[in-house]
Protein backbone atom coordinates (compact mmCIF):
# COMPACT_ATOMS: atom_id res chain seq x y z
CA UNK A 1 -151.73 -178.46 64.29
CA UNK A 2 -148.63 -180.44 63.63
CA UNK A 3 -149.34 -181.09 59.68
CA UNK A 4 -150.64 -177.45 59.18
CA UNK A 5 -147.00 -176.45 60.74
CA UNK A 6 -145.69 -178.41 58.68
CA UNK A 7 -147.37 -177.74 55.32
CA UNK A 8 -146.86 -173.93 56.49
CA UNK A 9 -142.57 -174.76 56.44
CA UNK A 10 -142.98 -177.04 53.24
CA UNK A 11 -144.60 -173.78 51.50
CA UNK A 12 -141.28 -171.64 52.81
CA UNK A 13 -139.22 -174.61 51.83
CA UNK A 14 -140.59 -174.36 47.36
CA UNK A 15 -141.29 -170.91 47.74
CA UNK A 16 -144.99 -171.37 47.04
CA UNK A 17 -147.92 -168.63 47.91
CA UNK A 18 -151.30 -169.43 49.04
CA UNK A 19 -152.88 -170.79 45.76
CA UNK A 20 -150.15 -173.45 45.23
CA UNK A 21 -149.98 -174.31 48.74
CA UNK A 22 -154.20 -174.75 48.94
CA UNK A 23 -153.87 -176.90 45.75
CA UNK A 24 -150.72 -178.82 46.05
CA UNK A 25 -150.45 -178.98 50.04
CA UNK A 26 -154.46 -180.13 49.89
CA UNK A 27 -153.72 -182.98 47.67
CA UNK A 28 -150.15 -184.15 49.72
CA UNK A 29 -151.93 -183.77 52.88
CA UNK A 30 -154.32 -186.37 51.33
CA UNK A 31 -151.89 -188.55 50.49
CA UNK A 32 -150.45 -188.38 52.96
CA UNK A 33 -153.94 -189.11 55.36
CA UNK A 34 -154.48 -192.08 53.31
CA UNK A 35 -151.07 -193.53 52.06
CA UNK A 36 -147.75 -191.93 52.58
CA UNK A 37 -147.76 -191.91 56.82
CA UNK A 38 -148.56 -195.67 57.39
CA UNK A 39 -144.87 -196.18 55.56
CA UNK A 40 -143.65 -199.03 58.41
CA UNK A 41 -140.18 -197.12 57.71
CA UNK A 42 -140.81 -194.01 59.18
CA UNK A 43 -139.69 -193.48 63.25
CA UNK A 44 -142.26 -193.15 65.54
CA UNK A 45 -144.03 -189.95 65.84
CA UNK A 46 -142.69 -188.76 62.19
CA UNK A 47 -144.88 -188.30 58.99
CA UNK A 48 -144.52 -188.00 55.44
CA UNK A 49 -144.73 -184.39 55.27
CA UNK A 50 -142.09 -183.79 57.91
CA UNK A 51 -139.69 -186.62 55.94
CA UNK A 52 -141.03 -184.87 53.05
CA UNK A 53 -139.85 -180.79 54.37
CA UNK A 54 -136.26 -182.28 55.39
CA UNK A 55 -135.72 -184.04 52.20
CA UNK A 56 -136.54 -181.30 49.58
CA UNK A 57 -134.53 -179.01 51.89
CA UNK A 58 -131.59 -180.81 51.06
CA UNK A 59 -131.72 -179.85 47.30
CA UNK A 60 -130.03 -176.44 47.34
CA UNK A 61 -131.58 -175.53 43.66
CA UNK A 62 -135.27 -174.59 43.31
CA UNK A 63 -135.73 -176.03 39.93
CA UNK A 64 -134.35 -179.50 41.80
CA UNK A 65 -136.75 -178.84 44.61
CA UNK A 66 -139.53 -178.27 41.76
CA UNK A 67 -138.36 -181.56 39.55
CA UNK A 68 -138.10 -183.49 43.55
CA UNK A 69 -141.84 -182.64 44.21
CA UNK A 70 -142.91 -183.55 40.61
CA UNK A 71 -141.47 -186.48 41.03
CA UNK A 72 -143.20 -187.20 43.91
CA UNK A 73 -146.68 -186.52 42.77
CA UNK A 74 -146.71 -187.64 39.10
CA UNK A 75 -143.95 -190.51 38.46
CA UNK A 76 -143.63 -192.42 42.34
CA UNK A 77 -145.87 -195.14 43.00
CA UNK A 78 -146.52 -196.32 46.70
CA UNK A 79 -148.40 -199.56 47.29
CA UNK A 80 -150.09 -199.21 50.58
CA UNK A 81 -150.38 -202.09 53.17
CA UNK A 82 -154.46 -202.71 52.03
CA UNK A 83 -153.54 -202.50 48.35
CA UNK A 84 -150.23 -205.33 49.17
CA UNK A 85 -153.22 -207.43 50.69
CA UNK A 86 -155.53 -207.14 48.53
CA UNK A 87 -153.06 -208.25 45.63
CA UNK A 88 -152.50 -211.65 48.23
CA UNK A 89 -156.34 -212.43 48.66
CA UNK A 90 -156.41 -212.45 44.97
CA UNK A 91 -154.12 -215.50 44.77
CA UNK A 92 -156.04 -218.15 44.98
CA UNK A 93 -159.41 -217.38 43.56
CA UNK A 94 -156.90 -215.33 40.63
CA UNK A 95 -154.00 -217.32 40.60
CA UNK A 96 -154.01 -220.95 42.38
CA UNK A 97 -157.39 -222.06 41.51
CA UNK A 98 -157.52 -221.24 37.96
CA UNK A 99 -153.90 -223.08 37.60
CA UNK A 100 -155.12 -226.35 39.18
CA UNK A 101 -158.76 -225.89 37.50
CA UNK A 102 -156.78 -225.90 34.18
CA UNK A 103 -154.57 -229.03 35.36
CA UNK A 104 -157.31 -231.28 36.77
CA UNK A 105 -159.12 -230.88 33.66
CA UNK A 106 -156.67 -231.60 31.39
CA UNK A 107 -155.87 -235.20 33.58
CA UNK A 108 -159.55 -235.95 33.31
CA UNK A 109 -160.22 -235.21 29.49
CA UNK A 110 -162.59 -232.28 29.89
CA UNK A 111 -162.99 -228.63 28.63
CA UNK A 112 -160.62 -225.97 30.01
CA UNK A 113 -164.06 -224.20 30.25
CA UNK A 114 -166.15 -226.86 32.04
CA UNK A 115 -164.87 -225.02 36.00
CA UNK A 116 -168.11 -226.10 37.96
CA UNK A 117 -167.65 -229.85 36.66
CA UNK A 118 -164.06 -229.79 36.96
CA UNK A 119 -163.69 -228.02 40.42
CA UNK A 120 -166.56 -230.34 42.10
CA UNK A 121 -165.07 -233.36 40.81
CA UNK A 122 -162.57 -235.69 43.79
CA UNK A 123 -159.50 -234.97 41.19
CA UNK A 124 -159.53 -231.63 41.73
CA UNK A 125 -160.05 -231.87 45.29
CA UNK A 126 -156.94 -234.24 45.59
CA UNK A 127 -154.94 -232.18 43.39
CA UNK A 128 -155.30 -229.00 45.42
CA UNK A 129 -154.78 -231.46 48.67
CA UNK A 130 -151.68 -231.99 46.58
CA UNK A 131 -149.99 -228.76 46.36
CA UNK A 132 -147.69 -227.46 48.57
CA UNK A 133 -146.83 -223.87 49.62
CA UNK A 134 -143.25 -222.39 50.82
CA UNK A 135 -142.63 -218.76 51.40
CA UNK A 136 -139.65 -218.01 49.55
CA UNK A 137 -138.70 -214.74 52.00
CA UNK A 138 -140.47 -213.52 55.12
CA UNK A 139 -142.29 -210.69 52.58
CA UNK A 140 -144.54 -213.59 51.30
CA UNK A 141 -146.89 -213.07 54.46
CA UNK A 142 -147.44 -216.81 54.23
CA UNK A 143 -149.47 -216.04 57.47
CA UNK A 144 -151.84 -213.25 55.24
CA UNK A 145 -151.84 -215.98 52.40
CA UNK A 146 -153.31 -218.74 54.50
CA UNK A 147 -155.74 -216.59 55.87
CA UNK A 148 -157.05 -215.53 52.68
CA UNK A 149 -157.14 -219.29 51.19
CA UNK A 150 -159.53 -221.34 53.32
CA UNK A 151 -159.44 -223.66 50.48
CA UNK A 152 -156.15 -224.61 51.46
CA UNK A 153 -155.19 -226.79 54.76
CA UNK A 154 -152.84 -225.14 57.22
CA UNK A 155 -150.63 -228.77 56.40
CA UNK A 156 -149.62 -227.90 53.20
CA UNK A 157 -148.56 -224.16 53.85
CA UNK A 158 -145.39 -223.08 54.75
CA UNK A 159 -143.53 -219.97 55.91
CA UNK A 160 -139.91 -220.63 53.97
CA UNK A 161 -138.46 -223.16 51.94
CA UNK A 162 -136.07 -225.00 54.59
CA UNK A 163 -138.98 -227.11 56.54
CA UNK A 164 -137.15 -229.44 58.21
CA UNK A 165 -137.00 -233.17 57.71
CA UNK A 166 -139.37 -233.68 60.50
CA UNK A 167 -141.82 -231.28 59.70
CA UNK A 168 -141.88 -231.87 55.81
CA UNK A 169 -142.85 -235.87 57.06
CA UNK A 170 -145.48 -234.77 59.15
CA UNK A 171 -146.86 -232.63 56.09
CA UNK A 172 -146.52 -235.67 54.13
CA UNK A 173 -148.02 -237.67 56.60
CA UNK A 174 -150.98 -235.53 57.07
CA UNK A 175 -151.45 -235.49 53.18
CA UNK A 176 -151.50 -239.13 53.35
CA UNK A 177 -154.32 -239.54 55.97
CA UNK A 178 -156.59 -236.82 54.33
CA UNK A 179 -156.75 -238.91 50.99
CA UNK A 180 -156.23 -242.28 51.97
CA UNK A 181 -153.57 -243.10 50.24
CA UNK A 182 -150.70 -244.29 51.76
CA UNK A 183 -148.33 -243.78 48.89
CA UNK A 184 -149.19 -239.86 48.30
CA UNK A 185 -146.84 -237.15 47.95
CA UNK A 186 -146.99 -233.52 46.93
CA UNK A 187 -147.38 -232.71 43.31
CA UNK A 188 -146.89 -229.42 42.78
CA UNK A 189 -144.87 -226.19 44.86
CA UNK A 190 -146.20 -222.78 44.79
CA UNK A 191 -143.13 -220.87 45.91
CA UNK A 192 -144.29 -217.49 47.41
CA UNK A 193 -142.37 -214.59 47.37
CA UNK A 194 -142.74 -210.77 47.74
CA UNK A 195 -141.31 -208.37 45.44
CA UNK A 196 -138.79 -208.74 42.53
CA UNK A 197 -137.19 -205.52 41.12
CA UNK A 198 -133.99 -206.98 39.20
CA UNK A 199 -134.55 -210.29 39.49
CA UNK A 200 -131.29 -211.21 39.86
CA UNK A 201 -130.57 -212.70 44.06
CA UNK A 202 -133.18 -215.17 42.69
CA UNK A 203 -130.99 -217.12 39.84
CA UNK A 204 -127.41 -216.06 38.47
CA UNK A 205 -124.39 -217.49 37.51
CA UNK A 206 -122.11 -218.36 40.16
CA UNK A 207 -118.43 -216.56 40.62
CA UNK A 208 -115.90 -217.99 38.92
CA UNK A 209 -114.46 -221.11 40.68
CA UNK A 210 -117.87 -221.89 42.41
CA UNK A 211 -119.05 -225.34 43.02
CA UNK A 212 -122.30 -225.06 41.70
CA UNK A 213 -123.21 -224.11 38.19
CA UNK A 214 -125.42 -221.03 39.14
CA UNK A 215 -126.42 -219.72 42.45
CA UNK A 216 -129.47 -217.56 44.37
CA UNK A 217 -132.32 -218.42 46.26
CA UNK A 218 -134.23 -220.88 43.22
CA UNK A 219 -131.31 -222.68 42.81
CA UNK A 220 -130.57 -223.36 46.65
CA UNK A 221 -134.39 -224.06 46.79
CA UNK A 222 -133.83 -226.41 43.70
CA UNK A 223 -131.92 -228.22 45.97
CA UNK A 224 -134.19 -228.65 48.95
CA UNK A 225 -137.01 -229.62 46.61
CA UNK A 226 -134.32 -232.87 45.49
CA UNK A 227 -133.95 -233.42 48.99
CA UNK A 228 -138.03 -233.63 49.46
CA UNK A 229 -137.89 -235.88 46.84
CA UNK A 230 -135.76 -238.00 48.28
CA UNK A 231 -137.47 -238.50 51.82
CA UNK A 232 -140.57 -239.21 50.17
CA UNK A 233 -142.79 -235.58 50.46
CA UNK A 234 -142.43 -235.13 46.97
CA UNK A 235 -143.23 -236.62 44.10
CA UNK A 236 -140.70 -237.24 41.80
CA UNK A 237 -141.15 -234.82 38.26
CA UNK A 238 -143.48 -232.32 40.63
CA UNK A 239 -144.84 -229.31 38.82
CA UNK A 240 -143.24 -226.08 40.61
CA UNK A 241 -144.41 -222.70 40.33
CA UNK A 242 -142.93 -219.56 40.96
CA UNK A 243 -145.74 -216.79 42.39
CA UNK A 244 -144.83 -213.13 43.24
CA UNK A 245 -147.14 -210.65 44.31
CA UNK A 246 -145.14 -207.45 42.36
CA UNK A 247 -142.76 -207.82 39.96
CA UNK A 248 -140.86 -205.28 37.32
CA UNK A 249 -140.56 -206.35 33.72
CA UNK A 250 -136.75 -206.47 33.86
CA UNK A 251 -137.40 -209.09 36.87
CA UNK A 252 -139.41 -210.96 34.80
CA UNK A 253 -136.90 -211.29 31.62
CA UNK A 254 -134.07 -212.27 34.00
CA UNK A 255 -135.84 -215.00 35.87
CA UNK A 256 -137.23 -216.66 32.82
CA UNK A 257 -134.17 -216.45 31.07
CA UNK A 258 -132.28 -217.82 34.05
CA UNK A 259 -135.01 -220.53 34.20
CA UNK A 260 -134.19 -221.82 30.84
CA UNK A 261 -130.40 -221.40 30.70
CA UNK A 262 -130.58 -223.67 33.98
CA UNK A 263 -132.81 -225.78 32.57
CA UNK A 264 -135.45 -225.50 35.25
CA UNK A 265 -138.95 -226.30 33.91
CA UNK A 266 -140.51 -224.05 36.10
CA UNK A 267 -143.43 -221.81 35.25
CA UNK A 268 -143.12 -217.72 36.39
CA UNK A 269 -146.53 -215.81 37.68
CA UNK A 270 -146.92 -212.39 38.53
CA UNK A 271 -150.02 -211.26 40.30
CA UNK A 272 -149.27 -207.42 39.30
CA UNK A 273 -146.44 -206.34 36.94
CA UNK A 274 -145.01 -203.23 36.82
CA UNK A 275 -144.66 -202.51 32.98
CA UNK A 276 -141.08 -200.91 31.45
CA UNK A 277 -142.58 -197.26 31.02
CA UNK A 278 -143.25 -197.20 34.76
CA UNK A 279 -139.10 -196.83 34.64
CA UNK A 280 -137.63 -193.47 35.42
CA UNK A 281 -135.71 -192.03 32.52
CA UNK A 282 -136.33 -188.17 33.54
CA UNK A 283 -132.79 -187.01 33.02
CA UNK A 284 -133.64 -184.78 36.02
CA UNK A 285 -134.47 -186.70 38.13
CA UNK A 286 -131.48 -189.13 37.13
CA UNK A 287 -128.98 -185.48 37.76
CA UNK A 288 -130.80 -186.09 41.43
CA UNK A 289 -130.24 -189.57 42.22
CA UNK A 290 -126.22 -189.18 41.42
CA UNK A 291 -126.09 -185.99 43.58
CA UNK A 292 -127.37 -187.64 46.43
CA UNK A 293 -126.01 -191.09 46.37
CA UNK A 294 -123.73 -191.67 49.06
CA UNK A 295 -120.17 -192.88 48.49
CA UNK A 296 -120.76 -195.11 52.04
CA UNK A 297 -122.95 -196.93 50.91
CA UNK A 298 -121.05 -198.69 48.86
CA UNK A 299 -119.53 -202.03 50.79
CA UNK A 300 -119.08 -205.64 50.13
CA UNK A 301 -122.61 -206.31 49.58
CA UNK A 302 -123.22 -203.26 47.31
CA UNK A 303 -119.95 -202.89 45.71
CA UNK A 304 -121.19 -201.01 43.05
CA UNK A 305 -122.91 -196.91 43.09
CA UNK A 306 -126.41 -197.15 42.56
CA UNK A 307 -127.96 -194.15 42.15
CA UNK A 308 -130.41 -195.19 39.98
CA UNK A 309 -131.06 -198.64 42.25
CA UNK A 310 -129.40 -201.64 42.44
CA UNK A 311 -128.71 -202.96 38.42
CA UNK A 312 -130.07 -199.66 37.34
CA UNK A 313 -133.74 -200.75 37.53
CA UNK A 314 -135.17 -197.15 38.05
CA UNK A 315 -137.95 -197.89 39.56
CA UNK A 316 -140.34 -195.14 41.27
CA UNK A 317 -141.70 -197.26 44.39
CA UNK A 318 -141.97 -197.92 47.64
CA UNK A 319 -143.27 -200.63 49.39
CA UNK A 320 -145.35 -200.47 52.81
CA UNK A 321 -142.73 -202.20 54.87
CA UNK A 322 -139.41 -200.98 52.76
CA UNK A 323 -138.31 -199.41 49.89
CA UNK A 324 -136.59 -201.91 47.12
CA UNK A 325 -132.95 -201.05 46.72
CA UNK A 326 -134.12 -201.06 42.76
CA UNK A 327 -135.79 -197.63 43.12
CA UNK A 328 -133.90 -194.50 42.73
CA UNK A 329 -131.99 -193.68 45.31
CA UNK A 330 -133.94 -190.40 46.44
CA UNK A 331 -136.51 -192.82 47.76
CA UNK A 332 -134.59 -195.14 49.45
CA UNK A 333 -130.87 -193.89 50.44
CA UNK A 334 -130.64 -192.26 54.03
CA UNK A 335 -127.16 -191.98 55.71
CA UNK A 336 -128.36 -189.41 58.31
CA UNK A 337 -126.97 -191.81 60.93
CA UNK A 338 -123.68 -192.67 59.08
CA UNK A 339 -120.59 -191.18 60.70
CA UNK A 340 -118.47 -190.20 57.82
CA UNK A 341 -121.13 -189.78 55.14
CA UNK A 342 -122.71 -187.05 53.65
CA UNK A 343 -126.09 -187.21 55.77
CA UNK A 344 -128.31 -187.71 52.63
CA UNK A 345 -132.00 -187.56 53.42
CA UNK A 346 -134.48 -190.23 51.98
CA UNK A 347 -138.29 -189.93 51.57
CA UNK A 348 -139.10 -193.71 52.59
CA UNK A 349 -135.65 -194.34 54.59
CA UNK A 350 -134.75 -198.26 53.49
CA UNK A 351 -134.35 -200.54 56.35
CA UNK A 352 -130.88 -202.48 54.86
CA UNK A 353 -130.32 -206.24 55.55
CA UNK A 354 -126.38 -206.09 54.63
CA UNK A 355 -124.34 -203.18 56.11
CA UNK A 356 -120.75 -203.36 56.80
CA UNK A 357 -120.96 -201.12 60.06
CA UNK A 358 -123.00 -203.50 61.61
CA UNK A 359 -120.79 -206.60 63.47
């Protein structure tokens, strides 16, 4: 009853008659069944199609209200919770196995091709033993990871990057005792990490008059990895890889350009890539975005308007759990609860980390 109300206002709300609303409001309410209402974002008791009504009432224009809801079912992609979980149980046997297959057999002089011989051989056994995990954010879902790679010993898995001394010994320690060698250390880092839209709270160049020659989370993480080196978890001239479960192609140029101007020999994989044309360029849709960006949302950790998402990235998509800040800002950019603003409604309301309200 409550989704036929509301499909019944959404038809008011575009003006449509009974054939558009039995097409269109057929194939939303499917969406919506299967993707759109398990958004984590939403408030309990609210679905898509309400979020959906309230939003495209906003947009005083028709033709906006038209270009809003073509938007919405041709351009805007929405990764459900399965899909983000399926993409992480296709790590190892995609991603991990193949990388250390390719490794062990170049140390023991054999065909890239020859897996069976290769994977069943103690080298490759020790290697993998050898390789150690860290969740570079808690959108990794080490916990989902480690689940999904039985291969893999809960000792050399990880949920961030800053294990303590004590528990980065132990790891060592454990890695020790399961190969019988007393002098082992890890050989290679996976670092784990989410999403990447711009790319650029990963590896930048500092402000002026920093300490450090560039800043973000790889180069802080750079720095714990010297500090495992030094306690003796890991081995000195380890292999490091950096593994993301989505990235956009702008992402992608930025870290690997980062990665060589800071001279960081560290390799880049992306389990699923969002490819350039996936960007919005509708000048329509771009008119939208600067209407209904919000002046208060601009603080200290978003000094700048981003209509179009944070550095302009223009992506179309929403996450399960939150909608990047590098989408447009339809998606993502609610200040319904914002004394003082302009009470824009989003479609997938973004849960921020930084606001300057909060104390």
């Amino acid at each position: 009853m409550k989704d036929r109300l509301a499909e019944s206002v959404l038809a008011r709300v575009m003006g449509w008659g009974p054939e558009q609303i039995a097409r269109t409001g057929s194939s939303l309410q499917l969406l919506a069944a299967h993707k759109y209402d398990s958004y984590e974002g939403f408030r309990p008791g609210m679905k898509f199609l309400e979020h959906l009504t309230g939003w495209l009432s906003q947009f005083s224009e028709a033709q906006d209200r038209r270009t809003a809801i073509g938007f919405v079912l041709s351009q805007m992609v929405f990764i459900s919770r399965s899909e983000l979980d399926h993409l992480i149980e296709t790590v190892y046997p995609d991603s991990v196995r193949p990388m250390l297959v390719r490794e062990a057999a170049d140390r023991l002089g054999l065909p890239r091709y020859a897996v069976r011989r290769v994977a069943s051989s103690p080298e490759f056994r020790e290697m993998q033993r050898k390789l150690l995990v860290l969740g570079l954010s808690d959108g990794a879902r080490i916990d989902r990871l480690r689940r999904s790679s039985p291969q893999l010993s809960h000792e050399q898995i990880y949920l961030a990057t800053d294990i303590g001394d004590e528990t980065a010994l132990d790891a060592v320690g454990k890695l020790r005792e399961t190969t019988g060698d007393g002098e082992a250390r890890f050989e290679h880092v996976l670092l784990v990490d989410d999403f990447y839209g711009s790319g650029f709270t990963l590896l930048r160049e500092p402000k002026p008059g920093a300490d450090e020659p560039f800043d973000g989370r790889l180069w802080r993480t750079k720095r714990r990895l010297e500090d495992l080196v030094d306690i003796g978890v890991l081995h000195d001239g380890a292999k490091v890889t950096v593994l993301v479960y989505i990235a956009s192609s702008d992402a992608e140029t930025h870290v690997l350009t980062m990665l060589e101007r800071a001279q960081l020999p560290w390799t880049l994989k992306i389990v699923q890539r969002l490819p350039s044309d996936h960007k919005v360029t509708d000048p329509e849709i771009a008119k939208l975005c600067r209407w209904h960006y919000d002046p208060i949302l601009v603080d200290r950790s978003k000094p700048k308007p981003a209509p179009l998402g944070f550095r302009d990235v223009a992506l179309p998509l929403v996450l399960p759990h939150n909608t990047p800040n590098n989408s447009v800002c339809i998606l993502w950019a609610d200040t319904t609860d914002r004394p003082g603003g302009q009470a824009r409604r989003a479609l997938f309301p973004r849960y921020e980390r930084h606001r300057d309200d909060r104390l």
